[in-house]
C-alpha atoms as a PDB file:
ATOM      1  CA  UNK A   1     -21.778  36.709  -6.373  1.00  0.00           C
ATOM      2  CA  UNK A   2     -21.949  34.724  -9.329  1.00  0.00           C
ATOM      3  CA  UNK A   3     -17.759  33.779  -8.403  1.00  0.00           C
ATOM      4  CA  UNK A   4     -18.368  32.966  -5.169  1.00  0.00           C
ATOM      5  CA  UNK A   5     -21.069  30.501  -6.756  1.00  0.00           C
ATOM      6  CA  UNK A   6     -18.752  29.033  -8.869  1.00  0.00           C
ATOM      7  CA  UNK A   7     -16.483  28.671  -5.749  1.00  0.00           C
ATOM      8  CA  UNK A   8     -18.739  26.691  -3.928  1.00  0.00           C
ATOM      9  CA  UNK A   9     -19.542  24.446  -6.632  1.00  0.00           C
ATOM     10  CA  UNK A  10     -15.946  23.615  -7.197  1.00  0.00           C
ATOM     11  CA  UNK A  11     -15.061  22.714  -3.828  1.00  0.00           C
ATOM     12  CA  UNK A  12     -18.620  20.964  -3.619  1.00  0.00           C
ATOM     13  CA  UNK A  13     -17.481  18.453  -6.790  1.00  0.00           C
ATOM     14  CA  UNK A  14     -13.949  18.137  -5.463  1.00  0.00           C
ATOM     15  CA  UNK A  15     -15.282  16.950  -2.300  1.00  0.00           C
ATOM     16  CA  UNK A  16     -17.552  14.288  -4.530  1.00  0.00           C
ATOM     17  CA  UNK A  17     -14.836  13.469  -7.697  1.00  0.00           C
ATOM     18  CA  UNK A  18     -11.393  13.620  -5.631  1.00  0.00           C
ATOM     19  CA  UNK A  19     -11.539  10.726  -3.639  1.00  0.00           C
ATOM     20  CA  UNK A  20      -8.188  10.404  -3.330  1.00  0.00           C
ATOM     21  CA  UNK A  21      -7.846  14.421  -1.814  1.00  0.00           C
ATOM     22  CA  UNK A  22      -8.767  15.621   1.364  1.00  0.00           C
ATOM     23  CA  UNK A  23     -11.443  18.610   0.809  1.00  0.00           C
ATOM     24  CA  UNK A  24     -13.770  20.910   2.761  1.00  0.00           C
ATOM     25  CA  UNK A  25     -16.468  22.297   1.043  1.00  0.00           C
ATOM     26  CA  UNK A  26     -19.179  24.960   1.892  1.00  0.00           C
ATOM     27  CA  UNK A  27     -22.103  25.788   0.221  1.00  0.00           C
ATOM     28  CA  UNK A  28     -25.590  27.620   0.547  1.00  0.00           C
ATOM     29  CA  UNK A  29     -28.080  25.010   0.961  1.00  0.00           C
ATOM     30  CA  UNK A  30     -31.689  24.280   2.362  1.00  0.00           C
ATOM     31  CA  UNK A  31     -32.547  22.405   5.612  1.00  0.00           C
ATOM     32  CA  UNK A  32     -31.696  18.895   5.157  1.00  0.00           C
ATOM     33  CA  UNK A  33     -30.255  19.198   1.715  1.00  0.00           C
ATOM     34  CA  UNK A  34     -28.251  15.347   0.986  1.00  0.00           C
ATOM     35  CA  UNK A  35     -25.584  15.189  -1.564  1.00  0.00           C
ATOM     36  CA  UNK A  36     -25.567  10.910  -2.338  1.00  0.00           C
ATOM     37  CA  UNK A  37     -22.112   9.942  -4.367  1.00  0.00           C
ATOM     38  CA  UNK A  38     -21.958   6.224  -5.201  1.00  0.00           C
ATOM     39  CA  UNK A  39     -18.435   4.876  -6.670  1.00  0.00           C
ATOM     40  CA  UNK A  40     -17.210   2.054  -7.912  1.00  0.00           C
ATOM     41  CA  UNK A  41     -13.739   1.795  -8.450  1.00  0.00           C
ATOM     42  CA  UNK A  42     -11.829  -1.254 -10.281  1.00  0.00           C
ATOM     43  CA  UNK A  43      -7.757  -1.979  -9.783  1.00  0.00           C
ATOM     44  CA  UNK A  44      -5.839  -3.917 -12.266  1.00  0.00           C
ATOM     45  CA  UNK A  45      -3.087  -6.176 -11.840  1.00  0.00           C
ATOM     46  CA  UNK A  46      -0.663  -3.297 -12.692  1.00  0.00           C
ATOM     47  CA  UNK A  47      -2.228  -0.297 -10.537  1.00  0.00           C
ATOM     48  CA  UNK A  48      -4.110   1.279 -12.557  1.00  0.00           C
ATOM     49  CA  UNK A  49      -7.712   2.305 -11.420  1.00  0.00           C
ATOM     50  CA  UNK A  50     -11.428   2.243 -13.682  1.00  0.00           C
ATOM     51  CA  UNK A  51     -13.498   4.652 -11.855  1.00  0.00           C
ATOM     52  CA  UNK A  52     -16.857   5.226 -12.373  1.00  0.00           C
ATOM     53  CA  UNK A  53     -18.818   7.937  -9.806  1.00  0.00           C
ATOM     54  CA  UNK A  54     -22.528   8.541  -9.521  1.00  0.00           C
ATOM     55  CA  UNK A  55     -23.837  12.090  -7.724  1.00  0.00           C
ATOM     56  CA  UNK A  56     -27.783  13.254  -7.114  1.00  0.00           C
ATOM     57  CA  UNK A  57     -27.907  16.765  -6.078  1.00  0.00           C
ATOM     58  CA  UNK A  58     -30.778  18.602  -4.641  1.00  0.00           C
ATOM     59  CA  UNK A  59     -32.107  20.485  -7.179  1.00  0.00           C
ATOM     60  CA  UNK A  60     -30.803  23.866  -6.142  1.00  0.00           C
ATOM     61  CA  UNK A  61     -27.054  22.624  -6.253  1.00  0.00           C
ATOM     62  CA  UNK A  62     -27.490  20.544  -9.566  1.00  0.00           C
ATOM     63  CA  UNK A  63     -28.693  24.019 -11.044  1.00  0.00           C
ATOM     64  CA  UNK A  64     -25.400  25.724 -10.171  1.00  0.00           C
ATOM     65  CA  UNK A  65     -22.988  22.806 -11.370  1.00  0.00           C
ATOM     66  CA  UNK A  66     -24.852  22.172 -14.375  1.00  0.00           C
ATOM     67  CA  UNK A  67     -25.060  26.515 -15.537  1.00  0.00           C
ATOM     68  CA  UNK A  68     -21.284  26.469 -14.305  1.00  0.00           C
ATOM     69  CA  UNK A  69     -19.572  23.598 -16.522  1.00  0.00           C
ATOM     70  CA  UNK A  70     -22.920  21.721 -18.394  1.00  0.00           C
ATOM     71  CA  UNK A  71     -21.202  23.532 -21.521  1.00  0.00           C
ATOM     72  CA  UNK A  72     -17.420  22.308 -21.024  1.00  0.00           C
ATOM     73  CA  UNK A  73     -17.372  19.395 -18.292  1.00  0.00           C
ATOM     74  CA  UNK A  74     -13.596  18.987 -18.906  1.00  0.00           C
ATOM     75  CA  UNK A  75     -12.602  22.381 -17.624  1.00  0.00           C
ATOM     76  CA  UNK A  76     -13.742  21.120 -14.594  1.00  0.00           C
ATOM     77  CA  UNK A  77     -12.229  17.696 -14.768  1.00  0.00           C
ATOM     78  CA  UNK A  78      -8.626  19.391 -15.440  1.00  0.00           C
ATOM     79  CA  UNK A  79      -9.225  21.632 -12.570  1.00  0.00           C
ATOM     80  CA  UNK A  80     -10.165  18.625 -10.254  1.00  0.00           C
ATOM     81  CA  UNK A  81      -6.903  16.444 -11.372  1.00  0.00           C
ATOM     82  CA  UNK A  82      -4.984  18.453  -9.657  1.00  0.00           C
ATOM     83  CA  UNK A  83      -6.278  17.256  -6.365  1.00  0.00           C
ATOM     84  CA  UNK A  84      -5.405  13.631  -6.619  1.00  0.00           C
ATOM     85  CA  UNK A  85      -2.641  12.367  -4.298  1.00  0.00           C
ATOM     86  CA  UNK A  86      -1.573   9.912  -6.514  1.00  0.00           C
ATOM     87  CA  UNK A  87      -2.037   8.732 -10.274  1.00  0.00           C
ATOM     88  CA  UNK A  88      -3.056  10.414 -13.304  1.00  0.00           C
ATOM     89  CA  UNK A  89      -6.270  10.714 -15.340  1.00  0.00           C
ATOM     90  CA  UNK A  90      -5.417  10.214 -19.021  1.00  0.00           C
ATOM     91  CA  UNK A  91      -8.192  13.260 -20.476  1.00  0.00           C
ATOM     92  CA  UNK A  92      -9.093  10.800 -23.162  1.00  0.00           C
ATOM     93  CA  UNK A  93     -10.460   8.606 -20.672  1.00  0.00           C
ATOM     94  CA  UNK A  94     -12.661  10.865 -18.992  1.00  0.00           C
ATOM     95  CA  UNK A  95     -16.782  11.157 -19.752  1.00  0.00           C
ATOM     96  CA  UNK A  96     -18.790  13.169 -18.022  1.00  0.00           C
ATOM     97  CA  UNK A  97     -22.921  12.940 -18.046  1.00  0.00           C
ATOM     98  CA  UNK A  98     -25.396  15.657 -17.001  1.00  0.00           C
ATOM     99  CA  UNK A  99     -28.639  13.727 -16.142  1.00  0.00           C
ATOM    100  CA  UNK A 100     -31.054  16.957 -15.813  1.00  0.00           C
ATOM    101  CA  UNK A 101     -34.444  15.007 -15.003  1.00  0.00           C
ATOM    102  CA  UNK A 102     -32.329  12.730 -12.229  1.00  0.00           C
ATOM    103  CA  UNK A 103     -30.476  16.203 -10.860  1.00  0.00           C
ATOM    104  CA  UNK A 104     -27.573  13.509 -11.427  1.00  0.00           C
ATOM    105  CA  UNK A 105     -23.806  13.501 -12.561  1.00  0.00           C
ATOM    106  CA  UNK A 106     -22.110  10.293 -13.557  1.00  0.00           C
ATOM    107  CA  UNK A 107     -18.350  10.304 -14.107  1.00  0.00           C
ATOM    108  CA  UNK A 108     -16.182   7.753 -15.177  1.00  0.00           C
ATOM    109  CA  UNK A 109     -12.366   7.884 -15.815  1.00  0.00           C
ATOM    110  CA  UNK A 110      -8.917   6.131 -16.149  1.00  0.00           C
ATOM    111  CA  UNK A 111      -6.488   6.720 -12.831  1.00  0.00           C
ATOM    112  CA  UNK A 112      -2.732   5.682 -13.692  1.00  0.00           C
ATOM    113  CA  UNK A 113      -0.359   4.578 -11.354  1.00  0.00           C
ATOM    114  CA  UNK A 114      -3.182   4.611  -8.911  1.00  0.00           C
ATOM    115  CA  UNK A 115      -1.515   1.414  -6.750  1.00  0.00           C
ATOM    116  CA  UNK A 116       1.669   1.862  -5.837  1.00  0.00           C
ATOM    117  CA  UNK A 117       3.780  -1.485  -5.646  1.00  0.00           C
ATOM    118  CA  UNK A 118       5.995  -2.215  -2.463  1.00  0.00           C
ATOM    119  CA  UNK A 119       7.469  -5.146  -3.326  1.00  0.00           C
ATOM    120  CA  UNK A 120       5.621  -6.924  -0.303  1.00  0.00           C
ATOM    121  CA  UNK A 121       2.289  -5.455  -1.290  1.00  0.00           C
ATOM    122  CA  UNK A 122       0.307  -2.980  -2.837  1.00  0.00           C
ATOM    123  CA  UNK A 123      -1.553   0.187  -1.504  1.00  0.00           C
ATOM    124  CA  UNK A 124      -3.928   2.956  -2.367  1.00  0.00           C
ATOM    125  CA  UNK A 125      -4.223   6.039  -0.542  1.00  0.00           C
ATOM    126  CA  UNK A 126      -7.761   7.365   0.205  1.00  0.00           C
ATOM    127  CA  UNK A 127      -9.500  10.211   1.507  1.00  0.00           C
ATOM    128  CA  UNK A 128      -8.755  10.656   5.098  1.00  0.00           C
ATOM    129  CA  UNK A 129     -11.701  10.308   7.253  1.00  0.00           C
ATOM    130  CA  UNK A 130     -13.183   7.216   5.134  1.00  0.00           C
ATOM    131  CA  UNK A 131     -14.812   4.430   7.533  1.00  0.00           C
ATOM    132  CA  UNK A 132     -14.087   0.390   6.484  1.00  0.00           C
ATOM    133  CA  UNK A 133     -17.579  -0.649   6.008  1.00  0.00           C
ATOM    134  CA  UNK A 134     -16.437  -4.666   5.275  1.00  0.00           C
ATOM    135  CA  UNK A 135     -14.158  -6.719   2.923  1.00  0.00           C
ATOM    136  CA  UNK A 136     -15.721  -9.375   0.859  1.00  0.00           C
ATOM    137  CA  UNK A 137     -13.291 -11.588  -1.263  1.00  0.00           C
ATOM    138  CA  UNK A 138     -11.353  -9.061  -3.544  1.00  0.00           C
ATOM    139  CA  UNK A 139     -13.818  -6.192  -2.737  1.00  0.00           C
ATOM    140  CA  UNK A 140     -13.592  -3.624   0.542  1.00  0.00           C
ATOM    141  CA  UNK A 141     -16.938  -0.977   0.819  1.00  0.00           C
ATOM    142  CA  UNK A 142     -16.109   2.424   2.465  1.00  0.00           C
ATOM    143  CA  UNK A 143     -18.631   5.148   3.407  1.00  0.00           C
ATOM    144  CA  UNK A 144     -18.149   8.699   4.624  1.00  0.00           C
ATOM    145  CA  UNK A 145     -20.463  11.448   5.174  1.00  0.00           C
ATOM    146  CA  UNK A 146     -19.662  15.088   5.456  1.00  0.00           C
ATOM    147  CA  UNK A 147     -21.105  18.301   6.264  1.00  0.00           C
ATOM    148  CA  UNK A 148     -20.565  21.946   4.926  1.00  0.00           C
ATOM    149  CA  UNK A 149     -18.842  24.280   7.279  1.00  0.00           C
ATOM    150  CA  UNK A 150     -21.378  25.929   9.137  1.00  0.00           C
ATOM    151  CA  UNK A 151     -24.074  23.981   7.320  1.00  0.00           C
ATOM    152  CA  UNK A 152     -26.712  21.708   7.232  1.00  0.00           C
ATOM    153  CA  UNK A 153     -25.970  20.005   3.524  1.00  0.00           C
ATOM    154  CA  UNK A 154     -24.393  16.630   3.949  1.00  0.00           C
ATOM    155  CA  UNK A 155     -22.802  14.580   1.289  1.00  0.00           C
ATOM    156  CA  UNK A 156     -23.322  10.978   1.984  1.00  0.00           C
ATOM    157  CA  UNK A 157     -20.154   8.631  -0.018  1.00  0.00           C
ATOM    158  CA  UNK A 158     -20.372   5.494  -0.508  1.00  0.00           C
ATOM    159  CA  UNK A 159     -17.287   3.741  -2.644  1.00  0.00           C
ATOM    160  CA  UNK A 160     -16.745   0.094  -3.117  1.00  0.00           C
ATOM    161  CA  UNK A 161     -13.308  -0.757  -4.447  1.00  0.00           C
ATOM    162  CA  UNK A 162     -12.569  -4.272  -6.686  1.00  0.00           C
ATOM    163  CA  UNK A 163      -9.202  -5.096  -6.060  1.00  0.00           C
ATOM    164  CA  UNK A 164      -7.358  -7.589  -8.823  1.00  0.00           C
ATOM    165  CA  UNK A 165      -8.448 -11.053  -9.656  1.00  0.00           C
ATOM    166  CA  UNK A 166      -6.496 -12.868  -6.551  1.00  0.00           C
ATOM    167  CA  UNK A 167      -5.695 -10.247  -4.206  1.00  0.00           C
ATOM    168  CA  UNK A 168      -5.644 -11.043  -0.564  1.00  0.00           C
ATOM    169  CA  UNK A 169      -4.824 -10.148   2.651  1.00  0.00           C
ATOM    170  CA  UNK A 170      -6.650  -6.893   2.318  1.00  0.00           C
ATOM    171  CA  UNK A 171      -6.382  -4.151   5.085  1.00  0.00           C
ATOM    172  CA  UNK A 172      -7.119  -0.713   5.744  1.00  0.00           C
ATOM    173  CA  UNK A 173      -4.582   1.259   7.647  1.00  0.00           C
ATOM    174  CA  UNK A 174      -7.058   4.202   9.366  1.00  0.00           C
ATOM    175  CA  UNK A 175      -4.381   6.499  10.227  1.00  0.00           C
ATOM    176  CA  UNK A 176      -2.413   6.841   7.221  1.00  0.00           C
ATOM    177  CA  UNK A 177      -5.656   6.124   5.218  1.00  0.00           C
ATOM    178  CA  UNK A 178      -4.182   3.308   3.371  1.00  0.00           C
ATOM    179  CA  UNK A 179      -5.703   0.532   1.533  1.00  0.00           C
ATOM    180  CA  UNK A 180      -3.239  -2.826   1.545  1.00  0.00           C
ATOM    181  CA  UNK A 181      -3.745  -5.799  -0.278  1.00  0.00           C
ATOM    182  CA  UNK A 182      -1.350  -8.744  -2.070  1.00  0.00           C
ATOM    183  CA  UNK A 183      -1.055 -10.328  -5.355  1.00  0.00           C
ATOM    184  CA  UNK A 184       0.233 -13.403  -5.963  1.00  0.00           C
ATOM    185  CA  UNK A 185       3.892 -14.001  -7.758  1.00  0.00           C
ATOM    186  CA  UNK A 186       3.977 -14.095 -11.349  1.00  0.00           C
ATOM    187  CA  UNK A 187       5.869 -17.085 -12.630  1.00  0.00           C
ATOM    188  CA  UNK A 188       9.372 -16.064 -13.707  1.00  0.00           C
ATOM    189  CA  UNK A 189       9.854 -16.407 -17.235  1.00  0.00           C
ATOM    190  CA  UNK A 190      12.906 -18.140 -18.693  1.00  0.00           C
ATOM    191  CA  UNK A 191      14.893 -15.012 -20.688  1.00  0.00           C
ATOM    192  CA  UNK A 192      14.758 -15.495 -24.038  1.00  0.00           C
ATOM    193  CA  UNK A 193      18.357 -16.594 -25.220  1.00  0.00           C
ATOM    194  CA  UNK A 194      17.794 -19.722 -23.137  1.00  0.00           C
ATOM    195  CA  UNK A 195      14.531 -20.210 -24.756  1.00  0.00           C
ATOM    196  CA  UNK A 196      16.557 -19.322 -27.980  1.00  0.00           C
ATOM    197  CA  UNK A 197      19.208 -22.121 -27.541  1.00  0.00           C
ATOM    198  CA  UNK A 198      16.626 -24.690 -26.425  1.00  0.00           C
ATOM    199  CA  UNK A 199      14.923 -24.405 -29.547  1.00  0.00           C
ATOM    200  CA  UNK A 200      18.052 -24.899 -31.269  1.00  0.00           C
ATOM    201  CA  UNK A 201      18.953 -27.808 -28.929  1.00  0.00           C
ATOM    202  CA  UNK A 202      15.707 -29.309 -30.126  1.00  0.00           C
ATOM    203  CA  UNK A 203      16.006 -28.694 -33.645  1.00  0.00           C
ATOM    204  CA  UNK A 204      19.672 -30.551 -33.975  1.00  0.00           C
ATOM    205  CA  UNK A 205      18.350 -33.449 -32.371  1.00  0.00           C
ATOM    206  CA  UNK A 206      15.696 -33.504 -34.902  1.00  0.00           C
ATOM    207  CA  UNK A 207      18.027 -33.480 -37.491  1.00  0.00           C
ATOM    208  CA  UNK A 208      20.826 -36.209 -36.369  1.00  0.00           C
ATOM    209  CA  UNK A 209      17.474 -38.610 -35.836  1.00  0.00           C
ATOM    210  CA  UNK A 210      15.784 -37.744 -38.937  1.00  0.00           C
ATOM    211  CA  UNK A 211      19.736 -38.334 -40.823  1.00  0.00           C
ATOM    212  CA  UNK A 212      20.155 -41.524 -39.026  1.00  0.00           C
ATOM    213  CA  UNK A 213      16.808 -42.795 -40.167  1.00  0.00           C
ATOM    214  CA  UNK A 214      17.753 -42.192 -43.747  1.00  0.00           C
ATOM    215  CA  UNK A 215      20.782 -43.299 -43.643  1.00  0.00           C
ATOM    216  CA  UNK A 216      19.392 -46.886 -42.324  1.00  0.00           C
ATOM    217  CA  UNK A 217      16.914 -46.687 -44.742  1.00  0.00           C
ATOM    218  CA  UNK A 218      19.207 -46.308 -47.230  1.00  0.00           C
ATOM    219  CA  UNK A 219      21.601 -49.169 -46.263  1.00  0.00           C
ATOM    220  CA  UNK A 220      18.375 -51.475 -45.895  1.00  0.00           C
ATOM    221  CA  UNK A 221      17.975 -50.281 -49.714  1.00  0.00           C
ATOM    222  CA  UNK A 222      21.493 -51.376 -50.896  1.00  0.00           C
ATOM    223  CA  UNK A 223      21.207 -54.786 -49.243  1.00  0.00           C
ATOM    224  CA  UNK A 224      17.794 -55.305 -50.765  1.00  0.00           C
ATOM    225  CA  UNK A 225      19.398 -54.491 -54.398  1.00  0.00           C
ATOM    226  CA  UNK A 226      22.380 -56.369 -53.993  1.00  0.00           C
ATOM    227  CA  UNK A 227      19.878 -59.279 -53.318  1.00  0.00           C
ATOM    228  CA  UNK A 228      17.995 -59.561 -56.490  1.00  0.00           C
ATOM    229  CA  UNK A 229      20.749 -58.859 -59.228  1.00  0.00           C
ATOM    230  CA  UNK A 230      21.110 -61.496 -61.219  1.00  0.00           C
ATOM    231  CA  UNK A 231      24.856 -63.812 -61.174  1.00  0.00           C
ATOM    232  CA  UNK A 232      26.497 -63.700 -64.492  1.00  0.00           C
ATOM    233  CA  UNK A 233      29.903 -65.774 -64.491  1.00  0.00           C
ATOM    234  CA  UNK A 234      32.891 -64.027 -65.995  1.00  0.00           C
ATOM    235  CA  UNK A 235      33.396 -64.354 -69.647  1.00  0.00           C
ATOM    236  CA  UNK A 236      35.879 -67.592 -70.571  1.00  0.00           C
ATOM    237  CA  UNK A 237      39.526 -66.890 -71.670  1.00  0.00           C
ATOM    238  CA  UNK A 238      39.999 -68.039 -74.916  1.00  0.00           C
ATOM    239  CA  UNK A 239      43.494 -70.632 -74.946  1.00  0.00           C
ATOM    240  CA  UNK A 240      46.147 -71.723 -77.276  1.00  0.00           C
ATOM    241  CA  UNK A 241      49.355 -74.027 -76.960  1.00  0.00           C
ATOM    242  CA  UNK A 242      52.839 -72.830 -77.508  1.00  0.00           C
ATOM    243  CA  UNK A 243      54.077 -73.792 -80.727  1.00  0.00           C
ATOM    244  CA  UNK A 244      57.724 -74.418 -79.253  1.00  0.00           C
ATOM    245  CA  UNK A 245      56.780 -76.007 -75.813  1.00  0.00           C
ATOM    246  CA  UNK A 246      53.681 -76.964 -76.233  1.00  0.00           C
ATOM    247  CA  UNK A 247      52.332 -75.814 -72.615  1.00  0.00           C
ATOM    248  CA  UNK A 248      48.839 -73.953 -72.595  1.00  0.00           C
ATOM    249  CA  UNK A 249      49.122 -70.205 -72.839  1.00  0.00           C
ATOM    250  CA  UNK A 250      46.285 -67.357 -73.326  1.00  0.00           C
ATOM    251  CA  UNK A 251      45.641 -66.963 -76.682  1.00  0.00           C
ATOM    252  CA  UNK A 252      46.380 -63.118 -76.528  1.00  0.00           C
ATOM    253  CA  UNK A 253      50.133 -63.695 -75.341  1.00  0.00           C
ATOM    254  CA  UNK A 254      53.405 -63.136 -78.164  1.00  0.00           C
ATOM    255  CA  UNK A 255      55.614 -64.931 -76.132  1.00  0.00           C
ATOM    256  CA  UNK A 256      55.400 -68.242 -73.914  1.00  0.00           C
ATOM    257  CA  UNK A 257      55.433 -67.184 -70.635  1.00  0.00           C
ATOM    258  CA  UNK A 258      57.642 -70.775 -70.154  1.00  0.00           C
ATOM    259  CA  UNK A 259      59.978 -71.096 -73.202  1.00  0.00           C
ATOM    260  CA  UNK A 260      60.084 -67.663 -74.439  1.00  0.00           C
ATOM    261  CA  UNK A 261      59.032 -68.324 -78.086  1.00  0.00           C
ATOM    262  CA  UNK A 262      57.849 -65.666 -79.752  1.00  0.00           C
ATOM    263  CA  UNK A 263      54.365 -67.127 -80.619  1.00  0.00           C
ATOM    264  CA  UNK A 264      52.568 -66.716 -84.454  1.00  0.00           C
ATOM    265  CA  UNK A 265      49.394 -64.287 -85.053  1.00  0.00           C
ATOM    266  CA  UNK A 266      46.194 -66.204 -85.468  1.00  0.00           C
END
């Protein structure tokens, strides 16, 4: 008894946490018994998903989850992963809260690779039978509502998914249960080596400007100097007359450079 328990309450939470996996679930319950799941899932710009999912039980099924997994909540969210279509939950990421006086369950987790690019767009695959409730700027609202095989508990889903900041063109493809939407081109970046050689392209014009500059200044320097030093005349040569021809000579000279006379030391 107590396995087929646990049974039911698996298949019960994979219905509610695998919203991305198509699941039946039957379970014991009492005449109009609801099961309300409220989720609000966030995309980013790469595909990964920030889920966060609230559950209120009826008392009677909150009892069973909470005496089959209140000790070790993970055990149950490694047994769920397997469900998922697509992505994967990171089991760092996960927290799970047991909210006894609410009969309540909130879950919130990290989905990677939940978007899958295709070049032209993006999609998400969902649980088949989900209705498009409406699509309001980068949001779309689904809701779904199940009964147990054979029973009269019904779990009523509600899930409103944020797409990224700029998404558009957001559909819903019913029959393959795929949510659509498109992002806008990111700018192509220059690669690096031509940002390299730019910078360097930059930085040798810097440097023939700066050198001519200085080398103006410096010529503007030279002029000024030359300017303002002072004019001194060359020293006088001191003269003397050859003692044979009589013609002025230097006075340093031996020999007239006219007659040839050897000329006498003063």
């Amino acid at each position: 008894m107590k396995m087929k328990v646990n049974m039911a309450v698996l298949l019960i939470l994979g219905t509610i946490f695998l919203s991305f996996a198509s699941v039946q679930f039957e379970v014991s319950a009492q005449g109009g018994d609801q099961i309300k799941v409220s989720e609000r899932l966030v995309v980013d710009k790469v595909g990964d998903g920030y889920d966060k999912i609230s559950t209120a039980f009826p008392t009677n099924i909150y009892v069973q989850v909470a005496a089959s997994y209140k000790a070790n909540p993970y055990v149950l969210v490694r047994e769920l992963r397997l469900g998922y279509a697509r992505g994967e939950i990171p089991r760092q990421s996960v927290h799970v809260e047991f909210k006894d006086a609410e009969n309540a369950i909130e879950v919130d987790f990290t989905i990677r690779g939940l978007a899958l690019n295709m070049k032209d767009h993006w999609e998400i695959e969902l649980i088949k039978g989900l209705t498009l409730v409406t699509v309001s700027g980068d949001q779309a609202v689904f809701s779904w509502a199940e009964k147990g095989l054979g029973q009269i508990a019904t779990t009523l889903y509600t899930s409103t998914i944020v797409m990224p900041e700029g998404a558009t063109s957001i559909s819903f493809d019913e029959e393959n249960s795929l949510l659509k939407y498109v992002l806008p081109q990111e700018p192509v970046k220059p690669p690096e080596k031509e940002k390299g050689e730019e910078g360097w392209r930059m930085l040798a014009g810097i440097s023939l400007a700066a050198g001519a500059i200085i080398c103006v200044g410096l010529a503007v320097f030279l002029l000024k100097s030359e300017k303002k030093r002072p004019y001194l005349p060359a020293p006088a040569t001191e003269m003397k007359y050859c003692i044979q021809c009589g013609v002025q000579i230097q006075a340093s000279v031996e020999y007239c450079p006219k007659c040839g006379a050897k000329q006498s030391q003063l």
